[in-house]
N, C-alpha and C. Protein backbone atom coordinates (compact mmCIF):
# COMPACT_ATOMS: atom_id res chain seq x y z
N UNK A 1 114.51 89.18 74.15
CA UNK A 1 114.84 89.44 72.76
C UNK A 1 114.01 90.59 72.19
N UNK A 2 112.59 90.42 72.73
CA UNK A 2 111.93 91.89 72.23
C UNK A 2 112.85 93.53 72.74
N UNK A 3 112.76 93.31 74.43
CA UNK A 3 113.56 94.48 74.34
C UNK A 3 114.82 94.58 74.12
N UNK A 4 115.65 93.12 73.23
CA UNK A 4 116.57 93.48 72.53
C UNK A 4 116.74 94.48 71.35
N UNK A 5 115.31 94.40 70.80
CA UNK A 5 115.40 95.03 69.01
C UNK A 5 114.13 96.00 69.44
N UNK A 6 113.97 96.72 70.52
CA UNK A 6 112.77 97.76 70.86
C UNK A 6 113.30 98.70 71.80
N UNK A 7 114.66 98.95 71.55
CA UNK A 7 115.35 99.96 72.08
C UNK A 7 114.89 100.04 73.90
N UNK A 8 114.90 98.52 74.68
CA UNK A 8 114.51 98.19 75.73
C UNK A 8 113.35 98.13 75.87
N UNK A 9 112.33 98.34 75.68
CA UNK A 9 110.66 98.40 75.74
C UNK A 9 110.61 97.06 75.86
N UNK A 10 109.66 96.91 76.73
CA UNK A 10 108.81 95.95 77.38
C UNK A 10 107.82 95.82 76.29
N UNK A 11 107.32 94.39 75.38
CA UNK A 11 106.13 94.26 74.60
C UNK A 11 105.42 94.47 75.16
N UNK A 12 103.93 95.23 74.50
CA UNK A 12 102.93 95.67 74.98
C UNK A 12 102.06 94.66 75.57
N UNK A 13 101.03 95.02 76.28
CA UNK A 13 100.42 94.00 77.00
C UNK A 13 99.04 95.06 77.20
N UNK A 14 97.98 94.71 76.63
CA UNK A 14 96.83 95.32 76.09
C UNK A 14 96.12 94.57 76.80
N UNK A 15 94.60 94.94 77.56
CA UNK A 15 93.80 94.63 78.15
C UNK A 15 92.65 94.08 76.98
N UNK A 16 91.85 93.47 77.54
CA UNK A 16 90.28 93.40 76.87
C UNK A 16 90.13 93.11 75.33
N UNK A 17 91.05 92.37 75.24
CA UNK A 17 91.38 91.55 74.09
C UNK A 17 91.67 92.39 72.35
N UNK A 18 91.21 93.43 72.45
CA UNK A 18 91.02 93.96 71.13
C UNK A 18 92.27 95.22 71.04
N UNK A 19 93.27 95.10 72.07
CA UNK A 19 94.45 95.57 71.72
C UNK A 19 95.70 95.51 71.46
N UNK A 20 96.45 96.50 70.66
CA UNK A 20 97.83 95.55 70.29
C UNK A 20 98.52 95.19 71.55
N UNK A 21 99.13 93.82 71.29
CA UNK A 21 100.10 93.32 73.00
C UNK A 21 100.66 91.90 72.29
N UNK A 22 101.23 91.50 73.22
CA UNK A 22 101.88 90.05 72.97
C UNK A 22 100.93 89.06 72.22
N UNK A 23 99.81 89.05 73.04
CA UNK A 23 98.55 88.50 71.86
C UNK A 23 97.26 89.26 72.56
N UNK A 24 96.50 88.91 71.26
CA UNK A 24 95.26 89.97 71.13
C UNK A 24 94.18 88.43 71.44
N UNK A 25 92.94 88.94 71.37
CA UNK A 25 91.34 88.30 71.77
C UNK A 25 90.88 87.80 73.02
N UNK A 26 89.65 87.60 73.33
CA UNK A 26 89.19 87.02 74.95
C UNK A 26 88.79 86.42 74.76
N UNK A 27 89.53 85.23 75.47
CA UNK A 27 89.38 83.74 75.47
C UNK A 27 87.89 83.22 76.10
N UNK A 28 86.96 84.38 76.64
CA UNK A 28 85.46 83.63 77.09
C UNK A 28 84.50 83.77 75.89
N UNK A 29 85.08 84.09 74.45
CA UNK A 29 84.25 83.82 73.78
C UNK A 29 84.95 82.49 72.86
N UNK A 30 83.88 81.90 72.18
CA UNK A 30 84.48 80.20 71.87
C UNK A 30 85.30 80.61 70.49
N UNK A 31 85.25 81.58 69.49
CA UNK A 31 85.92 82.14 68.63
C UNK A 31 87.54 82.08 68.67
N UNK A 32 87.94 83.02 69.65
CA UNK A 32 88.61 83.41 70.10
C UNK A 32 89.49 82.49 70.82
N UNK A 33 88.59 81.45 71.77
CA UNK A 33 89.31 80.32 72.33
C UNK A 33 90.18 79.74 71.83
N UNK A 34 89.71 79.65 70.39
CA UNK A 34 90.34 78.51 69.61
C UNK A 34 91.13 79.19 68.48
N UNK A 35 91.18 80.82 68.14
CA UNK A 35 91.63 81.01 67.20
C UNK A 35 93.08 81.47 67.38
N UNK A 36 93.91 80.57 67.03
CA UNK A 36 95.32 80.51 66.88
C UNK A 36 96.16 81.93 66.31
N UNK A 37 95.04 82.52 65.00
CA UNK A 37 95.70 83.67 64.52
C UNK A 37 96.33 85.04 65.71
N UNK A 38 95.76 85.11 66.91
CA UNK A 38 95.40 86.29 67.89
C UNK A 38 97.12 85.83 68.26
N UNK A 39 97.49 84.72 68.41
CA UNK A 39 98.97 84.30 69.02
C UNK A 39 100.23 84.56 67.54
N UNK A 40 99.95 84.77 66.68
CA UNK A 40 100.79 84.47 65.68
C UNK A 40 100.61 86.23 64.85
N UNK A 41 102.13 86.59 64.65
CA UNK A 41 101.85 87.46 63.98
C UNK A 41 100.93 87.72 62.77
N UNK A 42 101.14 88.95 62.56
CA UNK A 42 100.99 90.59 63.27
C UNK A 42 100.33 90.88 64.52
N UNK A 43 99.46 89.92 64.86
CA UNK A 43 98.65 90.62 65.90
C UNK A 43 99.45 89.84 67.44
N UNK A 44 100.18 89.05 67.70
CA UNK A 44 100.67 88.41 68.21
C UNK A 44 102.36 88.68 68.14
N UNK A 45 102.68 89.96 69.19
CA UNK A 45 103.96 90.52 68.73
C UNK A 45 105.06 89.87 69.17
N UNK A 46 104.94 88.51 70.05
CA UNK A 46 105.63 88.02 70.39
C UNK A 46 106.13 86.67 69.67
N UNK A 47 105.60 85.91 68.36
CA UNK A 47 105.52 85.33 67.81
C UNK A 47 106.85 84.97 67.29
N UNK A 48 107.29 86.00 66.24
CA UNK A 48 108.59 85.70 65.87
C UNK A 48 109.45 85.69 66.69
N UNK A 49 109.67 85.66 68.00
CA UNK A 49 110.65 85.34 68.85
C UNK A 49 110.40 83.99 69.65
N UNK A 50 109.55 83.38 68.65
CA UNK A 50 109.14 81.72 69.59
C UNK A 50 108.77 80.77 68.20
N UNK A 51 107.70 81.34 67.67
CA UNK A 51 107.16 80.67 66.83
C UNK A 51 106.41 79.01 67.36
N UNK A 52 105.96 79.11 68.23
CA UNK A 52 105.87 77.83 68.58
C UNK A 52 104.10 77.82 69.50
N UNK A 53 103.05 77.31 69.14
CA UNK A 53 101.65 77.41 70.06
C UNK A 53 101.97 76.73 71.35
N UNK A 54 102.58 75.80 71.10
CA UNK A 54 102.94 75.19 72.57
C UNK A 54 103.34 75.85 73.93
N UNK A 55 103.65 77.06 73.53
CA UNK A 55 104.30 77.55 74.44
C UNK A 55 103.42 78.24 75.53
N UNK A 56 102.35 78.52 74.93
CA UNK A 56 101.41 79.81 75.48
C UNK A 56 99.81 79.22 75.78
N UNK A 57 100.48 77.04 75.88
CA UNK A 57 99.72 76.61 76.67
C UNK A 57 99.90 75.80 77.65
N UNK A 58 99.65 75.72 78.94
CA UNK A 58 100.21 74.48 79.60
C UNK A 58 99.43 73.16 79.26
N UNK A 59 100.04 71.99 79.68
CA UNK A 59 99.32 71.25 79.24
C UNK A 59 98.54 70.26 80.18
N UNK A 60 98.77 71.32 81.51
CA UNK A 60 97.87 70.55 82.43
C UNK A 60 96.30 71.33 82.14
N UNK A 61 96.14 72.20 81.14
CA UNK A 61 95.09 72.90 81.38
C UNK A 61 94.16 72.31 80.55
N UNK A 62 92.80 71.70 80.75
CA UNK A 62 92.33 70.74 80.53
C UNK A 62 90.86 71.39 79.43
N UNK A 63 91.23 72.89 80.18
CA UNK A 63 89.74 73.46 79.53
C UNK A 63 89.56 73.59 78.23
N UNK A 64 88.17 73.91 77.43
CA UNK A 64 87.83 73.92 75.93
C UNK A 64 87.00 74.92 75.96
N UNK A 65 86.68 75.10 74.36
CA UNK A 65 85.98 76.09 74.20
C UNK A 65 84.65 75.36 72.97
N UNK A 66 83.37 75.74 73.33
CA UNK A 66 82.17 75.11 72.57
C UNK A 66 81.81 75.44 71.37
N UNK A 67 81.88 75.11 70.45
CA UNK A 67 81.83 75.64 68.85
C UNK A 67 80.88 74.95 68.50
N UNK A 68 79.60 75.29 67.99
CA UNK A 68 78.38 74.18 66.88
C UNK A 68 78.68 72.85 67.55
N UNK A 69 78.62 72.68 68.86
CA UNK A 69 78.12 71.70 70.07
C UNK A 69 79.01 70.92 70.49
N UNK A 70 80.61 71.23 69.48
CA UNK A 70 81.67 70.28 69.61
C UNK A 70 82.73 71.21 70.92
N UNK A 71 83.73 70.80 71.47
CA UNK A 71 84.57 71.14 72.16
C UNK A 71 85.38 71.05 71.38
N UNK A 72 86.50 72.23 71.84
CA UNK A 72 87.93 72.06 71.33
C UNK A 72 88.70 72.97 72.21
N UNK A 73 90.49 72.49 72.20
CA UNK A 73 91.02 72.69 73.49
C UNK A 73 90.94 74.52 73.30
N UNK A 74 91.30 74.92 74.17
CA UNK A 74 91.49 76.71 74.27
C UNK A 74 93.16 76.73 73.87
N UNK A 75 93.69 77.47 72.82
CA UNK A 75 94.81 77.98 72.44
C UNK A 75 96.02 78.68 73.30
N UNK A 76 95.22 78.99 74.80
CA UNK A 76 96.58 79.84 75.62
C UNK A 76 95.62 79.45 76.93
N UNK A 77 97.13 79.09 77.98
CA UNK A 77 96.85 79.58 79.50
C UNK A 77 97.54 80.52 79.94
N UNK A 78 98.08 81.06 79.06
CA UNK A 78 99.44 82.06 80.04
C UNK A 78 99.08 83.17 79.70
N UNK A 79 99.05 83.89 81.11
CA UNK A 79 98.76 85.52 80.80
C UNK A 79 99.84 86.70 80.88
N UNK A 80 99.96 87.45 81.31
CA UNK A 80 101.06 88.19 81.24
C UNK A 80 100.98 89.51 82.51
N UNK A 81 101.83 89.71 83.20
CA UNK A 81 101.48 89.97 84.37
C UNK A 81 100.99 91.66 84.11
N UNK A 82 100.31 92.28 84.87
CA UNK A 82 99.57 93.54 83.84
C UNK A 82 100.40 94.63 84.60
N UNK A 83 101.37 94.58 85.52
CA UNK A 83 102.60 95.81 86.03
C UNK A 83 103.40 95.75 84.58
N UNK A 84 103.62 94.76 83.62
CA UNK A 84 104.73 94.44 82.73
C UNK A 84 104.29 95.51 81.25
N UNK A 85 104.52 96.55 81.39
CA UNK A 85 104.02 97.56 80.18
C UNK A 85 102.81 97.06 79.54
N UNK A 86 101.39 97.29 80.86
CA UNK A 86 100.31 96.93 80.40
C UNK A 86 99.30 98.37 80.38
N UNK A 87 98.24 98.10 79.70
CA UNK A 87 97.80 99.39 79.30
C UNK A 87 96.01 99.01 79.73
N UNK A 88 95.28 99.24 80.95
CA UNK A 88 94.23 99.30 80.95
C UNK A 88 93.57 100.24 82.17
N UNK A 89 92.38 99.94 82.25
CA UNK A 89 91.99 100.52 83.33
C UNK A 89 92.32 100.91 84.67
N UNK A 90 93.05 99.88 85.05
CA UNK A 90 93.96 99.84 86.61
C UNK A 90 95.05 100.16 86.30
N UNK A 91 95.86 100.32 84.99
CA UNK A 91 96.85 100.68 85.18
C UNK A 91 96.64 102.25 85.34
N UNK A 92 95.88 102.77 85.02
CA UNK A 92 95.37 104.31 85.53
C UNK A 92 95.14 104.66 86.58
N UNK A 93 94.47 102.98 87.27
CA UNK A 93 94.26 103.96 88.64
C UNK A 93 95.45 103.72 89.81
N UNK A 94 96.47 102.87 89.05
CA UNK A 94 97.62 102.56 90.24
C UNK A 94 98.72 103.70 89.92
N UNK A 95 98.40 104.35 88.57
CA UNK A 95 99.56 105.11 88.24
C UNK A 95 100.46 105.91 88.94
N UNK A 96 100.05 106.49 90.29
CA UNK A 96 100.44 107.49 90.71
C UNK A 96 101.24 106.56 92.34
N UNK A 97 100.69 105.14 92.32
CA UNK A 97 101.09 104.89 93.63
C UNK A 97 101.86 103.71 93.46
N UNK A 98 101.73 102.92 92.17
CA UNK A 98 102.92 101.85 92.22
C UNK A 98 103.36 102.04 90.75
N UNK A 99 104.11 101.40 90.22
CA UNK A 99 105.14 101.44 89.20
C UNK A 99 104.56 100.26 88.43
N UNK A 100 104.50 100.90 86.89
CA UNK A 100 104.15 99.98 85.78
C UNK A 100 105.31 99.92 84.97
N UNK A 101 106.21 98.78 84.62
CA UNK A 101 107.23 98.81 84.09
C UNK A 101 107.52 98.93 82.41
N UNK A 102 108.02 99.95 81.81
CA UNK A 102 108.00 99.96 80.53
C UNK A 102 109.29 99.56 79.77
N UNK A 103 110.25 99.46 80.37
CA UNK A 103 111.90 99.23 79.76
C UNK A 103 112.12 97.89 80.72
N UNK A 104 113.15 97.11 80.10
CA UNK A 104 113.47 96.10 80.60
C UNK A 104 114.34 96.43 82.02
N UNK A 105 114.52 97.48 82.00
CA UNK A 105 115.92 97.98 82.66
C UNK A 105 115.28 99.11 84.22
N UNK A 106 113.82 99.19 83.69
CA UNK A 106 113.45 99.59 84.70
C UNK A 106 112.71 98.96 85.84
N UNK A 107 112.80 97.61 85.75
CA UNK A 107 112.15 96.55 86.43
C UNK A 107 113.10 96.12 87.91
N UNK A 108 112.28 96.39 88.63
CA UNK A 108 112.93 96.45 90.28
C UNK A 108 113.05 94.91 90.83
N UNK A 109 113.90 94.41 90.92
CA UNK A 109 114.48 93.27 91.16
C UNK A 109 113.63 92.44 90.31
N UNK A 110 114.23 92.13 89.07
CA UNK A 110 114.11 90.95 88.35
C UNK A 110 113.72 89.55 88.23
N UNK A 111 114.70 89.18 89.52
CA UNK A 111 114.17 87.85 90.25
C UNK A 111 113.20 87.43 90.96
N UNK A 112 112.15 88.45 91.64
CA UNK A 112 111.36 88.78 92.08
C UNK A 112 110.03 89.39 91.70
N UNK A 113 110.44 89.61 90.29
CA UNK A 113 109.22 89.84 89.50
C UNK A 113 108.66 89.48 88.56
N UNK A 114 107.51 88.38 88.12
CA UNK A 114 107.07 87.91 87.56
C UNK A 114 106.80 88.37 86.20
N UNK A 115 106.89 87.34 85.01
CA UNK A 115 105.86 88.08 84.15
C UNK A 115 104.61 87.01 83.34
N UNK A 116 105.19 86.05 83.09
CA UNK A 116 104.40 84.91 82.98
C UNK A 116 103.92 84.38 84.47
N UNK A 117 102.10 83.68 84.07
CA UNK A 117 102.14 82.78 84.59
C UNK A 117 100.79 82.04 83.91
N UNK A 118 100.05 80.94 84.40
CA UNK A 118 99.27 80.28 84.48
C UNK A 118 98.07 80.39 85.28
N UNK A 119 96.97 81.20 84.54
CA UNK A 119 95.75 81.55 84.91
C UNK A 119 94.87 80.57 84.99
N UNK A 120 94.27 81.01 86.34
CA UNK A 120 92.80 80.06 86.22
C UNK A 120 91.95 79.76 84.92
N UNK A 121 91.43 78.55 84.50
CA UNK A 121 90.35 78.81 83.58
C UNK A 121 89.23 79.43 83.30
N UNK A 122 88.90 79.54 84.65
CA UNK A 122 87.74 80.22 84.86
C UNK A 122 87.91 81.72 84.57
N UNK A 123 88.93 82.17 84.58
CA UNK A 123 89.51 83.47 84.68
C UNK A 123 90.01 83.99 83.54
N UNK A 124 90.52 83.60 82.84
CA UNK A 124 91.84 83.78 81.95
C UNK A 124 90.38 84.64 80.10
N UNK A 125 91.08 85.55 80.03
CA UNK A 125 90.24 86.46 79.08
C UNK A 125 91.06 87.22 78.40
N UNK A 126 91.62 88.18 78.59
CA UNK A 126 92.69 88.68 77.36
C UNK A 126 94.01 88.13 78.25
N UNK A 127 95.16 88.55 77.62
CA UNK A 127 96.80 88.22 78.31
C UNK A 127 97.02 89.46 79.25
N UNK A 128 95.90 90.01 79.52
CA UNK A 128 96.49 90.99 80.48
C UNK A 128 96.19 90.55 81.97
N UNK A 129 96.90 90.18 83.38
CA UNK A 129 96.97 89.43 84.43
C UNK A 129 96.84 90.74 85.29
N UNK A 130 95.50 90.52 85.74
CA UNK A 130 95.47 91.39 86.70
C UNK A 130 95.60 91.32 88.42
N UNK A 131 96.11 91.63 88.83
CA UNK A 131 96.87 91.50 90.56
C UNK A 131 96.10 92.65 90.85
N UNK A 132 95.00 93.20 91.96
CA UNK A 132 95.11 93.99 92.66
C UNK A 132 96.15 94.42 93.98
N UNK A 133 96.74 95.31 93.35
CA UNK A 133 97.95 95.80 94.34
C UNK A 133 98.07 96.56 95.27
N UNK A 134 97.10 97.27 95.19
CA UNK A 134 96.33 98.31 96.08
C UNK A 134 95.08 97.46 97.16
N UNK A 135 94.69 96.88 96.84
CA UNK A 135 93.72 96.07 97.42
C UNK A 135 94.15 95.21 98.60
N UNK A 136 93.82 94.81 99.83
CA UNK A 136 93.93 94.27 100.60
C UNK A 136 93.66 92.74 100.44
N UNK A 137 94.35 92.01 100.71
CA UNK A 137 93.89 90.31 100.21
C UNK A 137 92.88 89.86 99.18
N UNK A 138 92.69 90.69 98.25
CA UNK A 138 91.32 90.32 97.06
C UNK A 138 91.77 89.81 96.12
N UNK A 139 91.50 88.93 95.43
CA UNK A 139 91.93 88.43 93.92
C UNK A 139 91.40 89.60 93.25
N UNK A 140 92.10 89.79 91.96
CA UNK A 140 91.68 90.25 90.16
C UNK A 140 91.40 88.76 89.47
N UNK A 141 91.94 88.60 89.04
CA UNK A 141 92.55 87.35 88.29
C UNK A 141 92.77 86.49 88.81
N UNK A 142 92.31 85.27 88.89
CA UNK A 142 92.89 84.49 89.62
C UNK A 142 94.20 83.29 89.16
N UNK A 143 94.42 83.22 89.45
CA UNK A 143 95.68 81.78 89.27
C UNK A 143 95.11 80.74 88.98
N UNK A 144 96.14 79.74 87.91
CA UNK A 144 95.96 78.81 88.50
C UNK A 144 95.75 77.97 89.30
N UNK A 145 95.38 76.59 89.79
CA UNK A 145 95.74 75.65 90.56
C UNK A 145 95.57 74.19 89.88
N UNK A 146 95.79 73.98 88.66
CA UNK A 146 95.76 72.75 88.56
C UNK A 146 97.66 71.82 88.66
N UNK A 147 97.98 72.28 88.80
CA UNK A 147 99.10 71.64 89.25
C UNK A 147 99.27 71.11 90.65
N UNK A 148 98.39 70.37 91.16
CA UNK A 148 98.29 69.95 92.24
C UNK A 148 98.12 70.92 93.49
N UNK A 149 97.41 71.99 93.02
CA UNK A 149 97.10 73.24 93.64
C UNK A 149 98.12 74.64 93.69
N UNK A 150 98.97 74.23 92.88
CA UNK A 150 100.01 75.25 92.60
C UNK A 150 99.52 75.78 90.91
N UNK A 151 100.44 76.88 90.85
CA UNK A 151 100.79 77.46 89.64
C UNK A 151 102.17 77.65 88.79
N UNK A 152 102.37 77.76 87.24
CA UNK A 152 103.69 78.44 87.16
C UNK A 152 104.14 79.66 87.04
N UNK A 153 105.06 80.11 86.87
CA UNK A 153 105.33 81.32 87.03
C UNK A 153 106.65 81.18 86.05
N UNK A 154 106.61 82.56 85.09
CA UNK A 154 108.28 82.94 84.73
C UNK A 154 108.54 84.22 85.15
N UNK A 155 109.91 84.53 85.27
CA UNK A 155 109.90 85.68 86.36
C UNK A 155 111.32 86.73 84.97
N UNK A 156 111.52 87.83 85.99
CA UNK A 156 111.91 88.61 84.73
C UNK A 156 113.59 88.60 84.42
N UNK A 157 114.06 87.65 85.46
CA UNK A 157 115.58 87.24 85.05
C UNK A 157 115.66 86.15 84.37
N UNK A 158 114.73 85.27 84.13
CA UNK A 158 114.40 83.99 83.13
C UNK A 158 114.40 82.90 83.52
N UNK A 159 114.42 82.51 85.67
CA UNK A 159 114.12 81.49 85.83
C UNK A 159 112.27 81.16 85.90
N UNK A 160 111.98 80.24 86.20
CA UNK A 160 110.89 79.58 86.48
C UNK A 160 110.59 78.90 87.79
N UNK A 161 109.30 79.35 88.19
CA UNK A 161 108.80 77.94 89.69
C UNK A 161 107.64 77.71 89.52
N UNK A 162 107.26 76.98 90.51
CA UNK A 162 105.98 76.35 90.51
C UNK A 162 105.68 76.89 91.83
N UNK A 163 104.47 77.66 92.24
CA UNK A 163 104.28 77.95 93.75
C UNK A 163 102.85 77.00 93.74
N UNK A 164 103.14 76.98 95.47
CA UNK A 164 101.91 76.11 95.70
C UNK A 164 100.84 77.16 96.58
N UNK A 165 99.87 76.79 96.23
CA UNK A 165 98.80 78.32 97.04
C UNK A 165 98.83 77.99 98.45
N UNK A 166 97.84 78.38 99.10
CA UNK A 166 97.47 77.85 100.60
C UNK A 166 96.22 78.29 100.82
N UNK A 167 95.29 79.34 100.40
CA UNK A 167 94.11 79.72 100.80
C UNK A 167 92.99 78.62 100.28
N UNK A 168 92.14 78.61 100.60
CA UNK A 168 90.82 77.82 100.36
C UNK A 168 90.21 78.18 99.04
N UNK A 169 90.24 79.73 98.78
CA UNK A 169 89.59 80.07 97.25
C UNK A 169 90.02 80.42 96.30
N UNK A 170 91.55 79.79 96.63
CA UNK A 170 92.74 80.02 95.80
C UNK A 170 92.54 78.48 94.94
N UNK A 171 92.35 77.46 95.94
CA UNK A 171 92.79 76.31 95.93
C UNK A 171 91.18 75.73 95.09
N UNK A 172 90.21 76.20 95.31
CA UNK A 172 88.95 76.05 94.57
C UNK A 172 89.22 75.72 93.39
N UNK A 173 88.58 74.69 92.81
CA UNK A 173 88.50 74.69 91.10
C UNK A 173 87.52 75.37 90.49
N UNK A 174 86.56 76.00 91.31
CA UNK A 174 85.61 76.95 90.54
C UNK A 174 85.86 78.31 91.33
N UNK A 175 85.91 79.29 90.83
CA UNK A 175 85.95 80.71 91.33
C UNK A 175 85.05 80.91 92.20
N UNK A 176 85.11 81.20 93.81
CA UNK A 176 84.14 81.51 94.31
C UNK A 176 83.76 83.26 94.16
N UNK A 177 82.38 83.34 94.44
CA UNK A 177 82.56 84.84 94.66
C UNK A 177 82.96 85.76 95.25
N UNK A 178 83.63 86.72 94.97
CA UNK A 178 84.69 88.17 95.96
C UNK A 178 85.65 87.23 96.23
N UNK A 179 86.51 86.29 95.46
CA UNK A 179 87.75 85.25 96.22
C UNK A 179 88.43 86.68 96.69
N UNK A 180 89.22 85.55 98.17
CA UNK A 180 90.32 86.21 99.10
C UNK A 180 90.92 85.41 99.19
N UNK A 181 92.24 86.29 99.28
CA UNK A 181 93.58 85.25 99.88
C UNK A 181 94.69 85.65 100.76
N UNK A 182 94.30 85.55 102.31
CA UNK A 182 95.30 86.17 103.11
C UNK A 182 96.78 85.78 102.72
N UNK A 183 97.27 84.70 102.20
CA UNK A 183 98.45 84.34 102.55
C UNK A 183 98.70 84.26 101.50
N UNK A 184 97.62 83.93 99.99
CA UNK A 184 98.85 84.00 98.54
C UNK A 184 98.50 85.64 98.03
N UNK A 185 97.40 86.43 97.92
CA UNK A 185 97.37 87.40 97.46
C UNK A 185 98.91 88.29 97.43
N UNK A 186 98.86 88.83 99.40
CA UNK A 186 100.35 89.12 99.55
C UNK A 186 101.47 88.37 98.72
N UNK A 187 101.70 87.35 98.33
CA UNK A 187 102.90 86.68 97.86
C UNK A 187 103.01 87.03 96.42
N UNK A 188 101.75 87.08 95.92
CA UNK A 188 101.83 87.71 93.87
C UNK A 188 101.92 88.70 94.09
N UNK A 189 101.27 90.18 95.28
CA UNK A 189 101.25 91.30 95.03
C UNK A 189 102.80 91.69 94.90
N UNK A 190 103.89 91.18 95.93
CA UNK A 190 105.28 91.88 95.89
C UNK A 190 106.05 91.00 94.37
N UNK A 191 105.52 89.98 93.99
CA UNK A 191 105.72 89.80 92.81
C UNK A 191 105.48 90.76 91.71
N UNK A 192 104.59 91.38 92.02
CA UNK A 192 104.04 91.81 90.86
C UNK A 192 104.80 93.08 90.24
N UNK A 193 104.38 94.04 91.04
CA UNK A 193 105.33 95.65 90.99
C UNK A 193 105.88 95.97 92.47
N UNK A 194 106.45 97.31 92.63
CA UNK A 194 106.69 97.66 93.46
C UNK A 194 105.98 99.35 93.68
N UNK A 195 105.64 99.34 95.56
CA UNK A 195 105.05 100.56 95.22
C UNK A 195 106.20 102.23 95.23
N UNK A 196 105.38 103.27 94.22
CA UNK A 196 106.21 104.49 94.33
C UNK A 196 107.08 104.97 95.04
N UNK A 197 106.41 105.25 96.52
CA UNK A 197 106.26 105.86 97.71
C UNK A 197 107.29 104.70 98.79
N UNK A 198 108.39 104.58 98.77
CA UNK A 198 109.56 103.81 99.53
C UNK A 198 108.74 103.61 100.76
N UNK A 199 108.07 104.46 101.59
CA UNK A 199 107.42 104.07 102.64
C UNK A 199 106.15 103.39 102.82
N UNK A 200 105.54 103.52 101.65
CA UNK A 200 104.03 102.98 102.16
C UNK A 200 104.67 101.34 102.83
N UNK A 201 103.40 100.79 103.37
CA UNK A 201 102.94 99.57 103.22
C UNK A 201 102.73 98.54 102.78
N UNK A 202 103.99 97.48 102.22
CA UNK A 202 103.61 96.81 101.28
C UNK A 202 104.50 95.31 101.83
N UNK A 203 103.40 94.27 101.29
CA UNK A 203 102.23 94.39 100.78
C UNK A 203 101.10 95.55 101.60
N UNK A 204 99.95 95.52 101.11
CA UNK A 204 98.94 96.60 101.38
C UNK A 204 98.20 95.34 102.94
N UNK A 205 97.97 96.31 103.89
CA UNK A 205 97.35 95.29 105.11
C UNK A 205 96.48 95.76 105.59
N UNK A 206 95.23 95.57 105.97
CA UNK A 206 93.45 95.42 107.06
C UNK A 206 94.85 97.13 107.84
N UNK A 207 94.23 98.09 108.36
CA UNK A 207 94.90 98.61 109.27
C UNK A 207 93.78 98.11 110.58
């Protein structure tokens, strides 16, 4: 519906919390965790086409945020996949070798490309979802796994799944350090974008 009334444009999707995108703030500060306004317009451009907080949390996600010694739940698990007309640092440095999608219409198989999903807790900081795509089996961002070690996913023709991981530091409930994932990394990366160059290598592999 956005790129119904945005002459196809993909809503923005802003890194590092303090830019305009679907929603604005970083959820590792306890402010922010909890503040509902960042999801709800103006700053929250996706709002009037839902109107609803429920949406932009799952409710297996159990985590909170610490305010004057009390807990309270965190306002969003869902991030937004950062190939999907996102604007940060990596999208600069992939610019030239994979495709960041800005029109609805320029998105390379639909069914196959994600844009929602369900971020780790440990992870999850502005709505921008970062996939290294260029990178050889490394997490950015990590995923979920509280769904019985799976995650969800919405993809860009408007169905939904649930994938289940398989790596060990995928499947971790705490982030280990430098996580790898031979077997799910590959599976989000061709989710994610597609690369420029018809020939490279992809997913990206150890040569």
């Amino acid at each position: 519906m956005y790129a119904d009334d945005n002459e196809d444009k993909l809503v923005p999707n802003g890194c590092c919390g303090d830019q305009v995108g679907w929603v604005e703030g970083w959820l590792r500060t306890p402010q922010d965790g909890t503040n509902i306004t960042h999801l709800m317009a103006p700053k929250g451009l996706l709002w009037n086409y839902n109107q609803s907080l429920g949406i932009y949390k799952c409710p297996a996600d159990r985590s909170k945020s610490k305010i004057g010694g009390q807990s309270f739940p965190r306002i969003r698990s869902m991030s937004m996949n950062g190939c999907m007309n996102g604007n940060s640092w990596y999208t600069k440095e992939i610019s030239r070798t994979h495709y960041t999608f800005r029109k609805l219409s320029s998105i390379i198989e639909p069914a196959e490309k994600y844009v929602f999903l369900d971020e780790h807790p440990d992870a999850i900081d502005d709505g921008y979802h970062l996939t290294f795509v260029n990178r050889v089996n490394t997490w950015g961002n990590m995923p979920a796994n509280y769904h019985n070690g799976a995650a969800g996913f919405s993809f860009s023709d408007g169905h939904a799944e649930v994938h289940k991981w398989r790596d060990p530091d995928t499947l971790s409930k705490t982030i280990v350090s430098s996580p790898m994932g031979p077997n799910d990394v590959p599976w989000i990366q061709i989710r994610t974008t597609e690369p420029i160059d018809d020939s490279a290598v992809w997913p990206p592999r150890a040569n």
